[in-house]
N, C-alpha and C. Protein backbone atom coordinates (compact mmCIF):
# COMPACT_ATOMS: atom_id res chain seq x y z
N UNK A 1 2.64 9.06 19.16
CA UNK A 1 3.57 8.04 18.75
C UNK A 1 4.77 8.72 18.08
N UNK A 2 5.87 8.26 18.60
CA UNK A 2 7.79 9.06 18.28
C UNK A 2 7.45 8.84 16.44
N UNK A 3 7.97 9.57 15.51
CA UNK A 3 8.42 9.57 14.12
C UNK A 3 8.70 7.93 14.04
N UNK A 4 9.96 7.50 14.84
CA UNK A 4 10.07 5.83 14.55
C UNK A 4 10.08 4.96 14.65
N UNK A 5 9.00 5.07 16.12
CA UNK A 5 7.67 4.10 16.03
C UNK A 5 6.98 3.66 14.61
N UNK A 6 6.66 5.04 14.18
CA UNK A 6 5.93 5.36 12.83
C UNK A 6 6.05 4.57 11.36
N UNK A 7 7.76 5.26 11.55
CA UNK A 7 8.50 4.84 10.31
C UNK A 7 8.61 3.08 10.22
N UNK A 8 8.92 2.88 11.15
CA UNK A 8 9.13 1.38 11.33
C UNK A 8 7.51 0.21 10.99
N UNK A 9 6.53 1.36 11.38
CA UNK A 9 5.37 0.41 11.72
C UNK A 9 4.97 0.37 10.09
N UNK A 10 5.56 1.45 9.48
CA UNK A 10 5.51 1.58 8.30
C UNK A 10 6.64 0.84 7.07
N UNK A 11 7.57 0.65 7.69
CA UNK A 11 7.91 -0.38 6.80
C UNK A 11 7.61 -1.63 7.17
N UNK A 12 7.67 -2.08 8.30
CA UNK A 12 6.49 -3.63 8.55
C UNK A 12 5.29 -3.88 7.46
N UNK A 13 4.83 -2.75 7.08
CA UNK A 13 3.61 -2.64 6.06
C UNK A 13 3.53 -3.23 4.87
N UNK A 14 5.55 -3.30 4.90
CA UNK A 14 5.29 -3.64 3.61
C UNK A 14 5.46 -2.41 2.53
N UNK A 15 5.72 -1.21 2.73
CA UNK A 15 5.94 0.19 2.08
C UNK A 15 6.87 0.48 2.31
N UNK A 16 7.97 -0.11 1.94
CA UNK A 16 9.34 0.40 1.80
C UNK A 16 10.10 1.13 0.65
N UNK A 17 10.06 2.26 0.48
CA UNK A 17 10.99 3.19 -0.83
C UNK A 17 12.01 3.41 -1.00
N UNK A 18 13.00 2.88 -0.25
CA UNK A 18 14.48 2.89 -0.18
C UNK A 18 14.81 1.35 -0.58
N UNK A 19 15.23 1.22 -1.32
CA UNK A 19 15.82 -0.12 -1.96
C UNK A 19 16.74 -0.45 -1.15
N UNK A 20 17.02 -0.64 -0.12
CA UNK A 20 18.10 -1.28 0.93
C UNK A 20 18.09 -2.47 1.54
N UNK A 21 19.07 -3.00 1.39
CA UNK A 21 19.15 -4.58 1.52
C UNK A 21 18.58 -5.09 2.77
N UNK A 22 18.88 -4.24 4.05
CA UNK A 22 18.38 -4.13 5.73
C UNK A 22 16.92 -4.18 5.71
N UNK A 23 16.22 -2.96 4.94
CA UNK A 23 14.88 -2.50 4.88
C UNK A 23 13.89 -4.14 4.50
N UNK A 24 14.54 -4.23 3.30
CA UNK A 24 14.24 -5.89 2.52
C UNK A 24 13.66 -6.82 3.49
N UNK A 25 15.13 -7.04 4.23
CA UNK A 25 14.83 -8.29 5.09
C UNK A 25 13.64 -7.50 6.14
N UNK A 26 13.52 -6.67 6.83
CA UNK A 26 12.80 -6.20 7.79
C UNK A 26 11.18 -6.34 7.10
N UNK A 27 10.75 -5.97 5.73
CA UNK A 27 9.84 -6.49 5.83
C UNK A 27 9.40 -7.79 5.07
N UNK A 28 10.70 -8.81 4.57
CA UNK A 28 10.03 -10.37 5.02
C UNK A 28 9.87 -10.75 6.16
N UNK A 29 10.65 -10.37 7.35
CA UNK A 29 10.70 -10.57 8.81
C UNK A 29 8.75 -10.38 8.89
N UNK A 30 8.79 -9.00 8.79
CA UNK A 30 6.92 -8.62 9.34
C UNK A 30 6.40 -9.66 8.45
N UNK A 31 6.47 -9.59 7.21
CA UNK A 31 5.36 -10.79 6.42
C UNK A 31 5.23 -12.20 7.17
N UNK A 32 6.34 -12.29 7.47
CA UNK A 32 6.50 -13.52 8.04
C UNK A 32 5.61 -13.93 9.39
N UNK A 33 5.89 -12.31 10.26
CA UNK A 33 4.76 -12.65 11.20
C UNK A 33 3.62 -12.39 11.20
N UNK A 34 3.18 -11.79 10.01
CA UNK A 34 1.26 -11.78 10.10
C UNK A 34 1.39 -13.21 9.60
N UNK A 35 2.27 -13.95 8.99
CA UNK A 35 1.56 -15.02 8.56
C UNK A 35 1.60 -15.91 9.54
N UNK A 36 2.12 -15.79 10.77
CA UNK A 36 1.87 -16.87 11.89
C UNK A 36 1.28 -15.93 13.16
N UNK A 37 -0.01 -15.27 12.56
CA UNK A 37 -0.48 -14.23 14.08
C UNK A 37 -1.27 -15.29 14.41
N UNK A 38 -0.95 -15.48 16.30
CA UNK A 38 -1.59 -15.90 17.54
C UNK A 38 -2.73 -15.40 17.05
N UNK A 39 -3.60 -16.52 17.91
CA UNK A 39 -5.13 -15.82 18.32
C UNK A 39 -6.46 -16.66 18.41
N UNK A 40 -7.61 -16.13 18.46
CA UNK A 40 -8.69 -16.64 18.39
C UNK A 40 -8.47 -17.72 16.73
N UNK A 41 -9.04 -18.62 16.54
CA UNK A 41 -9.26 -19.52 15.51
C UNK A 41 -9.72 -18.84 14.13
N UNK A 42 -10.58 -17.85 14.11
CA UNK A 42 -11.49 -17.22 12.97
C UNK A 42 -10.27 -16.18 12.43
N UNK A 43 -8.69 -15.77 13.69
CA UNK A 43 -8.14 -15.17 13.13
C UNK A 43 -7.16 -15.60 12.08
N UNK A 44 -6.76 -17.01 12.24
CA UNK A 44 -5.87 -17.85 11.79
C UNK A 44 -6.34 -18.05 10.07
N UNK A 45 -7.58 -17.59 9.82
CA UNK A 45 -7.60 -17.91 8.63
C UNK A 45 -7.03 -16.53 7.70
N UNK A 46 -6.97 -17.61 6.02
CA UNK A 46 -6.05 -16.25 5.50
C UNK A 46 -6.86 -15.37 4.94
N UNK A 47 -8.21 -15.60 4.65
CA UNK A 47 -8.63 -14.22 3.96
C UNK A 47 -8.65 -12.71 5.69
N UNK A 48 -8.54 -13.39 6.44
CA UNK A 48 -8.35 -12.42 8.06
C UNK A 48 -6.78 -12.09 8.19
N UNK A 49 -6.01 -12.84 7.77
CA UNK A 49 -4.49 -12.21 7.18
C UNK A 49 -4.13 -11.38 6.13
N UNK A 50 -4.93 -11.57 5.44
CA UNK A 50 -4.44 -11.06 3.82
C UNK A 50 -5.41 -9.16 4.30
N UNK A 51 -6.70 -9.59 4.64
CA UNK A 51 -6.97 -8.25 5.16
C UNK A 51 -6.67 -7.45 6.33
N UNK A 52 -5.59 -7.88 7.06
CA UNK A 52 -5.13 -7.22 8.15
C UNK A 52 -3.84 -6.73 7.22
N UNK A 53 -3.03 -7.19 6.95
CA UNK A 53 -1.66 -7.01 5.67
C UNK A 53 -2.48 -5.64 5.00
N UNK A 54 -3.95 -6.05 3.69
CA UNK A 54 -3.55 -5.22 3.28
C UNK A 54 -4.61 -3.48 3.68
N UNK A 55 -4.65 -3.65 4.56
CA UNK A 55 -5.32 -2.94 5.28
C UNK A 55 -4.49 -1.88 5.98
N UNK A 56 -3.24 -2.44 6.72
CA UNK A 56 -2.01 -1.93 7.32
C UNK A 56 -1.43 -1.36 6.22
N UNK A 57 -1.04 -1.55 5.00
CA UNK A 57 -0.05 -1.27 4.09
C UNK A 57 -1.59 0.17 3.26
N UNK A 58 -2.44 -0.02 3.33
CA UNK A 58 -3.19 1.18 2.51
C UNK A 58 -2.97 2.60 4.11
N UNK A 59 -3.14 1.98 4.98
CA UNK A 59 -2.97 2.91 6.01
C UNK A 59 -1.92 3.55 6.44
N UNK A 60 -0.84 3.27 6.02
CA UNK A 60 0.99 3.69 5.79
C UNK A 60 0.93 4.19 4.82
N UNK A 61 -0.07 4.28 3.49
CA UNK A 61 0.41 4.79 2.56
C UNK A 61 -0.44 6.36 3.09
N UNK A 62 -1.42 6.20 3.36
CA UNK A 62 -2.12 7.42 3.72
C UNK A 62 -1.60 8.16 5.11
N UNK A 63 -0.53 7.48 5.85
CA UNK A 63 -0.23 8.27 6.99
C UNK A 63 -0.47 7.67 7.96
N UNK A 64 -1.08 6.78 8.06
CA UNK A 64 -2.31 6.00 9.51
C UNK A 64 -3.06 6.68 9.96
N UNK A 65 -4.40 7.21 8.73
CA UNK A 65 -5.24 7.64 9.01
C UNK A 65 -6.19 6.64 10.08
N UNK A 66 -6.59 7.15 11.08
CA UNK A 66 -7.27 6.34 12.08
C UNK A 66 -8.17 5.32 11.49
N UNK A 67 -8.36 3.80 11.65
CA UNK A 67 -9.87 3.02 10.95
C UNK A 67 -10.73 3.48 11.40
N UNK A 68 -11.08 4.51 12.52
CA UNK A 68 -12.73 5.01 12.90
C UNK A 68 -12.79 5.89 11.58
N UNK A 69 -12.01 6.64 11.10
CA UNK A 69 -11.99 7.87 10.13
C UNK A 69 -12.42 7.03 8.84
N UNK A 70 -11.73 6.01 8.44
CA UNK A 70 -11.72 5.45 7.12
C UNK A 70 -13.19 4.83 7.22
N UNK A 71 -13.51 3.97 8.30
CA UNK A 71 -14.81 3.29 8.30
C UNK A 71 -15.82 4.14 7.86
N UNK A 72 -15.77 5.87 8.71
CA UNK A 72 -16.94 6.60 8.83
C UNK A 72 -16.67 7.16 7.03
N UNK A 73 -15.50 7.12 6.59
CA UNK A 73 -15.54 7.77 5.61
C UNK A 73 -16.18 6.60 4.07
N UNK A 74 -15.77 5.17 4.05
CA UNK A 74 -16.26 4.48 3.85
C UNK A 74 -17.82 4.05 3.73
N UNK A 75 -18.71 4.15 4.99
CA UNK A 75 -20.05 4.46 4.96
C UNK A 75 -20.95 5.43 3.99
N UNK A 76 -20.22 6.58 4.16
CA UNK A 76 -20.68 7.41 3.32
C UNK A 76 -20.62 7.22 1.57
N UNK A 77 -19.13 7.07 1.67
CA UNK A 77 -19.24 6.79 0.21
C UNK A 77 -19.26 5.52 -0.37
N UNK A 78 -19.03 5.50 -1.65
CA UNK A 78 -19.22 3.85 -2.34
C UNK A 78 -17.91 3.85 -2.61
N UNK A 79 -17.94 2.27 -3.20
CA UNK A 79 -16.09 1.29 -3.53
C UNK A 79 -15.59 2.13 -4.06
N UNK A 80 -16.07 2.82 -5.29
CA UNK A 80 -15.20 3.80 -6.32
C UNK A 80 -14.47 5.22 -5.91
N UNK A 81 -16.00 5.86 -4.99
CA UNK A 81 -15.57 6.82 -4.86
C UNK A 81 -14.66 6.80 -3.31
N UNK A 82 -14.32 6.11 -2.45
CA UNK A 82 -13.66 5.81 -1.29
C UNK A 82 -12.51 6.59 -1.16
N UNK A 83 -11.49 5.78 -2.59
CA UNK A 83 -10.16 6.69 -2.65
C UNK A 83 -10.32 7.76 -3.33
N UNK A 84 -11.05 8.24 -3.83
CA UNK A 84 -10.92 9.62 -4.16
C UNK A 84 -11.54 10.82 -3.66
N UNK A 85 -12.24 10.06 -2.25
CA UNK A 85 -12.79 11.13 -1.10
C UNK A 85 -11.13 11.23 -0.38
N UNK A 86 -10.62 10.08 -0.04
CA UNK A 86 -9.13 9.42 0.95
C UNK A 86 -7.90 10.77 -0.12
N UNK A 87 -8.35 10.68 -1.07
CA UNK A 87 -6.90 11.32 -2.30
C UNK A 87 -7.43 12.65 -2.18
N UNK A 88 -8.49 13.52 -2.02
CA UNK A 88 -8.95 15.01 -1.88
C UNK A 88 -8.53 15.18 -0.55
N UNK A 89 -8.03 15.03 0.46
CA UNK A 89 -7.77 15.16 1.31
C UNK A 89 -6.83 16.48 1.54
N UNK A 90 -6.40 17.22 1.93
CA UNK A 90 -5.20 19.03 1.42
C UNK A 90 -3.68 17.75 2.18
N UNK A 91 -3.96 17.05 3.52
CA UNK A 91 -2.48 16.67 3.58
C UNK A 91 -2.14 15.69 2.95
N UNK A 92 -3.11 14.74 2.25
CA UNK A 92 -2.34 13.50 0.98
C UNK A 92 -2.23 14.84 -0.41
N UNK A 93 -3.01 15.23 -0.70
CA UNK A 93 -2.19 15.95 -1.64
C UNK A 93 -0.83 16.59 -1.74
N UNK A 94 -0.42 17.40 -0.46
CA UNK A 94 0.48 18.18 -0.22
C UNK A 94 1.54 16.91 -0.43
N UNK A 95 1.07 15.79 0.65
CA UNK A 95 2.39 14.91 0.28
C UNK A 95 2.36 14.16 -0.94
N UNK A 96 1.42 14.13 -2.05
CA UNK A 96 1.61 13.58 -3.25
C UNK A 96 2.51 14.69 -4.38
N UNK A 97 1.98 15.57 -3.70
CA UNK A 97 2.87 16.57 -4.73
C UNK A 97 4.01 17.10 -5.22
N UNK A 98 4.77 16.18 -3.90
CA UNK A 98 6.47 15.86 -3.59
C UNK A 98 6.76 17.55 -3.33
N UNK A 99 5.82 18.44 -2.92
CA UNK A 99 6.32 20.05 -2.04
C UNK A 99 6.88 19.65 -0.71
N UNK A 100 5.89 18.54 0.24
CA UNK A 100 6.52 18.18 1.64
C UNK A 100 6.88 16.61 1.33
N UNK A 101 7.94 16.02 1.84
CA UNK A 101 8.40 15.14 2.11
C UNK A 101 7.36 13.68 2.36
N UNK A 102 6.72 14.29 3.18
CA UNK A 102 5.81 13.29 3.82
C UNK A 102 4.41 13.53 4.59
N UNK A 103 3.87 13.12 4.74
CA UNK A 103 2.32 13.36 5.54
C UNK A 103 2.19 13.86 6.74
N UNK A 104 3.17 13.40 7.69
CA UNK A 104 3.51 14.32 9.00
C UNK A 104 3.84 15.83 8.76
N UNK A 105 4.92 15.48 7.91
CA UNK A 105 5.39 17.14 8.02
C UNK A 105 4.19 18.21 7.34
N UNK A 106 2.94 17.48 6.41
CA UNK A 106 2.17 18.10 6.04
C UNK A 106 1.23 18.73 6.94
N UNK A 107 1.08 17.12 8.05
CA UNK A 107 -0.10 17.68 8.97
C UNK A 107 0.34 18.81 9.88
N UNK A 108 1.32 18.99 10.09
CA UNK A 108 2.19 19.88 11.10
C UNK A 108 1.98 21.22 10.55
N UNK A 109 2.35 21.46 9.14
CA UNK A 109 2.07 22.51 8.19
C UNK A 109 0.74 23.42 8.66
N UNK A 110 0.09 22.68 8.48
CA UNK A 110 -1.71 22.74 8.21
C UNK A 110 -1.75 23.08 9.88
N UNK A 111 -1.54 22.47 10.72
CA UNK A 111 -1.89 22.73 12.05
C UNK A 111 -1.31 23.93 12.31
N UNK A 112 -0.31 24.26 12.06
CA UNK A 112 0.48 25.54 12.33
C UNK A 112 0.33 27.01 11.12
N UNK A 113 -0.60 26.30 10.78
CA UNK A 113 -1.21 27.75 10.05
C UNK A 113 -0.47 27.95 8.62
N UNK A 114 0.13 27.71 8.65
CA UNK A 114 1.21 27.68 6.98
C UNK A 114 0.63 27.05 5.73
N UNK A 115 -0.46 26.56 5.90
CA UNK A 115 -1.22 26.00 4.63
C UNK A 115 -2.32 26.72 4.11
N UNK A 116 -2.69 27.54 3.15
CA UNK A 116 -3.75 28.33 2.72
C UNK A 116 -4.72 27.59 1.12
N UNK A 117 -5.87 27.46 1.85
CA UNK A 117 -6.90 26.87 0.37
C UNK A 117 -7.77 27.95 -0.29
N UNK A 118 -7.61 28.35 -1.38
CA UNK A 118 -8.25 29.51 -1.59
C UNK A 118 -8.34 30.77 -1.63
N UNK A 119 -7.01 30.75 -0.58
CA UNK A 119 -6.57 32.41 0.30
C UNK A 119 -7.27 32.22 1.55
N UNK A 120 -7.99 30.95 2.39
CA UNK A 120 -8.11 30.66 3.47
C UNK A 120 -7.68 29.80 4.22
N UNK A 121 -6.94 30.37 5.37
CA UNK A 121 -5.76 29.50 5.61
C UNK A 121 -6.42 28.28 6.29
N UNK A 122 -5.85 27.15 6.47
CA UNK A 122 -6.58 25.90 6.20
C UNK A 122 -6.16 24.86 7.53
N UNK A 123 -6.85 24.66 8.50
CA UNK A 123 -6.88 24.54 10.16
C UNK A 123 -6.46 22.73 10.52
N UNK A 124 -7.47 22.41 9.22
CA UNK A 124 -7.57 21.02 9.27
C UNK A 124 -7.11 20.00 8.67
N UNK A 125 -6.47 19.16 8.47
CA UNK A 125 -5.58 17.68 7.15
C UNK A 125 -6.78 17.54 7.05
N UNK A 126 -7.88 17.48 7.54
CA UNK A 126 -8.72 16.11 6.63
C UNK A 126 -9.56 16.85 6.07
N UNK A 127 -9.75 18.17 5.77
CA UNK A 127 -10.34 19.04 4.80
C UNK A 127 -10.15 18.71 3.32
N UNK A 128 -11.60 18.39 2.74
CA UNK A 128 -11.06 17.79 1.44
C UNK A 128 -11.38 19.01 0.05
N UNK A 129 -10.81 18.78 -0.95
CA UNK A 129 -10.44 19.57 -2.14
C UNK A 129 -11.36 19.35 -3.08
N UNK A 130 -12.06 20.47 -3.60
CA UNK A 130 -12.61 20.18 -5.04
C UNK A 130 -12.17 20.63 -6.55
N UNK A 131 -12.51 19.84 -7.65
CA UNK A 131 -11.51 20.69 -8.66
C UNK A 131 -11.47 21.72 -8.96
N UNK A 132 -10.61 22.51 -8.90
CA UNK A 132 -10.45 23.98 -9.15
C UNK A 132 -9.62 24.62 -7.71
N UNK A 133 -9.95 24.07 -7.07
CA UNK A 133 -9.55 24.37 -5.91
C UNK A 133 -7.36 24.70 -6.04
N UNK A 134 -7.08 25.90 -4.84
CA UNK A 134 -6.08 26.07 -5.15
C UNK A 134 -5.83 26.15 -3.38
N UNK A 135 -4.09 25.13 -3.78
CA UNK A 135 -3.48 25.26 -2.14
C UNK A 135 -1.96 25.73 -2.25
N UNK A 136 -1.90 26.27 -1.32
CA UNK A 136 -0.35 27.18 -1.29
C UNK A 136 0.46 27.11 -0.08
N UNK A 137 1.47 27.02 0.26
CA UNK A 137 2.29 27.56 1.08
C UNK A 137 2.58 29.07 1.80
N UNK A 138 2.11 29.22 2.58
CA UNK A 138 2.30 30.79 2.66
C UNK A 138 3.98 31.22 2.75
N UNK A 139 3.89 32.70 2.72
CA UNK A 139 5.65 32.90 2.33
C UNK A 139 5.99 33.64 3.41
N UNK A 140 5.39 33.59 4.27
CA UNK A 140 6.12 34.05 5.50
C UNK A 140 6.66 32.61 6.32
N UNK A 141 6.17 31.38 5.66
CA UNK A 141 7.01 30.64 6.62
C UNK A 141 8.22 29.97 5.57
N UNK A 142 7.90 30.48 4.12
CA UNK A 142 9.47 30.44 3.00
C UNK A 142 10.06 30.88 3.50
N UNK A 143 10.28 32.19 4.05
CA UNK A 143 10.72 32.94 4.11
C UNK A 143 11.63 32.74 5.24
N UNK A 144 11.46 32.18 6.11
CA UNK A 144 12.32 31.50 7.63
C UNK A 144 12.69 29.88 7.18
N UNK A 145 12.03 29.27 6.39
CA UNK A 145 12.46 27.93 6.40
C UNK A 145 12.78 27.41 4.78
N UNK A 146 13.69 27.07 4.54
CA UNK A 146 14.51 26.53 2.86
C UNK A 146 14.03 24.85 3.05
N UNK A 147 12.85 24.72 2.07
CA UNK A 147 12.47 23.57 1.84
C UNK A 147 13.06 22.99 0.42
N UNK A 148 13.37 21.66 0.38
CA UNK A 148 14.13 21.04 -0.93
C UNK A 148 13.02 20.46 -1.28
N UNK A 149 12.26 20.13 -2.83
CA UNK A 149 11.23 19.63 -2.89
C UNK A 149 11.90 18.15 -3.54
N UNK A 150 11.14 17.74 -2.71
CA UNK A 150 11.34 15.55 -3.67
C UNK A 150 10.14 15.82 -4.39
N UNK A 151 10.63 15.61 -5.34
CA UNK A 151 9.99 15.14 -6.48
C UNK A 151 9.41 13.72 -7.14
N UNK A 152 8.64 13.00 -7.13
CA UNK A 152 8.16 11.75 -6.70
C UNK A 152 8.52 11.26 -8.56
N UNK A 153 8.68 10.08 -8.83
CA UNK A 153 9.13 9.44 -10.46
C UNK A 153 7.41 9.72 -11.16
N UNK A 154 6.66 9.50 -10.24
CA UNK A 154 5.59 9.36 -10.94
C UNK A 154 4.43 10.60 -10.32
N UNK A 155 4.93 11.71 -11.45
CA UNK A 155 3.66 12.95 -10.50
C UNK A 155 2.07 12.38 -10.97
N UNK A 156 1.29 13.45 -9.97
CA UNK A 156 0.09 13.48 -10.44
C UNK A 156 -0.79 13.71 -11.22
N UNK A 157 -1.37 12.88 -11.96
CA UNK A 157 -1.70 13.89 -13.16
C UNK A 157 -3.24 14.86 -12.70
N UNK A 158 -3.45 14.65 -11.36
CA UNK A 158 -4.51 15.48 -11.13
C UNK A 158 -4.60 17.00 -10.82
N UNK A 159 -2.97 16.64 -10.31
CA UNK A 159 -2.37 17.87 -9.73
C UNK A 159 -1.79 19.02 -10.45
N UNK A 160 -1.95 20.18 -10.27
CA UNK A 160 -0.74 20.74 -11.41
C UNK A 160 0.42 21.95 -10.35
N UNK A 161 1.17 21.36 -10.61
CA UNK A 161 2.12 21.94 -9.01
C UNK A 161 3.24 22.94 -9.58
N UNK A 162 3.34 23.98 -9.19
CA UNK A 162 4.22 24.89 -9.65
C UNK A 162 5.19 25.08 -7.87
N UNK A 163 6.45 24.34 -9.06
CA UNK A 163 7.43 24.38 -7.38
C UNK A 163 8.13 25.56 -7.45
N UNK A 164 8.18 26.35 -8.23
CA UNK A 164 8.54 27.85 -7.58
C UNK A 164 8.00 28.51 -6.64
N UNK A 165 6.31 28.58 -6.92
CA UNK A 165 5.82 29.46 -6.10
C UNK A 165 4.80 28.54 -5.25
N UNK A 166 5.42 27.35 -4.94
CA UNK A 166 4.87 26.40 -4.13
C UNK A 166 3.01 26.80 -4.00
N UNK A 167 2.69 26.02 -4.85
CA UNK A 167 1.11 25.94 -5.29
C UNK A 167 0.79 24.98 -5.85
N UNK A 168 -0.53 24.27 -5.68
CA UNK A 168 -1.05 23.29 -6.24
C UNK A 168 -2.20 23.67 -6.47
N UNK A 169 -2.88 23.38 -7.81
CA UNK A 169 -4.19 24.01 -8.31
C UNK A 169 -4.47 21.78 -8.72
N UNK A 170 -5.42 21.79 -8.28
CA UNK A 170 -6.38 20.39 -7.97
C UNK A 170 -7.50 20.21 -9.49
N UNK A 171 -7.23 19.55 -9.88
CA UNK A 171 -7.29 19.97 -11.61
C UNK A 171 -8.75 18.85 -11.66
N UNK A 172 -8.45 17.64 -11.16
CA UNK A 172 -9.95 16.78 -11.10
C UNK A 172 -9.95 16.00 -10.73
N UNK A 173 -10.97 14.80 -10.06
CA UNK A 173 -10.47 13.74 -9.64
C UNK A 173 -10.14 12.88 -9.84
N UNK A 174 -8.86 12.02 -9.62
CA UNK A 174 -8.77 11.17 -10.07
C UNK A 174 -9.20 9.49 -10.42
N UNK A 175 -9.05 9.48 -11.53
CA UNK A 175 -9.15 7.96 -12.14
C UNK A 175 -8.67 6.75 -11.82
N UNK A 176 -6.94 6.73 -11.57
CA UNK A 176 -5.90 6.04 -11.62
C UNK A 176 -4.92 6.77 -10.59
N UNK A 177 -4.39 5.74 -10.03
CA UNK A 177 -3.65 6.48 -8.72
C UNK A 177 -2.12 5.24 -9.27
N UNK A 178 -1.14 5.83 -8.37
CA UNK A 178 0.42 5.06 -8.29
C UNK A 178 0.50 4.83 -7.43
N UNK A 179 0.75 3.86 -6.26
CA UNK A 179 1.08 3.62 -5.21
C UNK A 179 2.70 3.02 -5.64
N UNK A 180 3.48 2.99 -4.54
CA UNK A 180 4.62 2.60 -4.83
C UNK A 180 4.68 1.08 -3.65
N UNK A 181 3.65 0.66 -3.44
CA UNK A 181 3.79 -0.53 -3.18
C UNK A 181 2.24 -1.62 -3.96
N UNK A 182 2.02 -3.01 -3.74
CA UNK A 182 1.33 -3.76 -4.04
C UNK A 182 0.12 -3.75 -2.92
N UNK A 183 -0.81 -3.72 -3.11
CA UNK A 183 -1.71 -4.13 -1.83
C UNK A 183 -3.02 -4.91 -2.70
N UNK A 184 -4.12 -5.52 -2.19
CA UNK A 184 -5.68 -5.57 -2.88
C UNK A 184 -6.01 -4.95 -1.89
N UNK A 185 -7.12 -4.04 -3.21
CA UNK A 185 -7.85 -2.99 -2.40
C UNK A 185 -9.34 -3.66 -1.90
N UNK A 186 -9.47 -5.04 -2.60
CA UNK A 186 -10.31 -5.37 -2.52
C UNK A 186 -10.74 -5.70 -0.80
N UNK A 187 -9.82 -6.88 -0.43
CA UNK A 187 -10.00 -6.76 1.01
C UNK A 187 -9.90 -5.76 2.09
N UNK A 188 -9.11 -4.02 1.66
CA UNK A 188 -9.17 -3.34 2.21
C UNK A 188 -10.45 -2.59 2.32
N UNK A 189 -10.97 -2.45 1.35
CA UNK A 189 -13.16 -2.34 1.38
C UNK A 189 -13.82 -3.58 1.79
N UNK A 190 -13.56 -4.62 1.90
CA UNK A 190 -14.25 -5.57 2.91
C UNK A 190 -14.06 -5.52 4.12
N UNK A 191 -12.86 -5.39 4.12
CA UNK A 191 -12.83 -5.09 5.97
C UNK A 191 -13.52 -3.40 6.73
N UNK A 192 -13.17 -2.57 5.42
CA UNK A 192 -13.84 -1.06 6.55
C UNK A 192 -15.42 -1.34 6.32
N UNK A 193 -16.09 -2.07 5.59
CA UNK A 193 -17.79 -1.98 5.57
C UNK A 193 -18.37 -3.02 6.44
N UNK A 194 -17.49 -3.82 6.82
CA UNK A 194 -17.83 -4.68 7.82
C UNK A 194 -18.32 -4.66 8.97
């Protein structure tokens, strides 16, 4: 799927970070149409709206991690610990840590060998982190490419990120997370255990 396919399916979500008047209307437009989705009868009701909404909008925030991934990952663990198996993840960290931009450009990172956990360079995004654990940028690809780091209003406090020498040491798990949009998480764990 093109970047803005992506971007777009992602502000439909409802996760919009640019305060722009265009963006605005685009997602009352989407609200507007989950609230009149066609279909079978059982879909028309709203607790089957409210968890398709906020189900879509937790899955934009994580990238659109696949629902086979979240379900299987879901099974395993319990309500509490869910997002903080989903938040150990090396490419939601990388992109919480405001080093990469965004979750694509993380997974791209990681696939292309430029991501190291430990001093082992690190093959997979959905490889997850334990505390103590340390992830880096390698400097042979600094070294060809001048990255600007965004810096997010609200860092992590799990994280402890040194943007000089592009590193993140994974300090513990977290408690309390920031999302920069509204969702219930509640219907988003009713719908993956279902």
């Amino acid at each position: 799927m093109r970047r803005r396919k992506l971007f777009k399916l992602f502000t439909d979500a409802g996760c919009v970070f640019i305060a722009d008047k265009k963006e605005q209307r685009g997602m009352l437009r989407a609200i507007s149409r989950h609230q009149s989705l066609p279909g079978y009868p059982w879909k028309d009701t709203d607790a089957f709206k409210l968890h398709l909404l906020n189900l879509r909008k937790f899955r934009a925030l994580y990238g659109f991690i696949k629902k086979k991934t979240l379900r299987r990952m879901a099974k395993k663990a319990s309500r509490l610990s869910f997002v903080r198996e989903v938040e150990s993840r090396v490419d939601i960290i990388l992109s919480r840590s405001g080093l990469i931009p965004n979750v694509w450009k993380a997974r791209q990172l990681i696939r292309h060998g430029h991501v190291r956990l430990n001093r082992c360079q690190v093959t997979q995004p959905s490889q997850s982190m334990r505390p103590g654990d340390i992830l880096e940028i390698s400097r042979e690809y600094l070294k060809t490419h001048k990255m600007g780091t965004k810096i997010f209003s609200k860092k992590p406090e799990h994280l402890e990120i040194d943007y000089a020498l592009y590193r993140i040491i994974y300090l513990f798990y977290p408690e309390k997370l920031w999302y920069p949009t509204r969702f219930d998480y509640d219907y988003v764990w009713k719908g993956l255990i279902v």
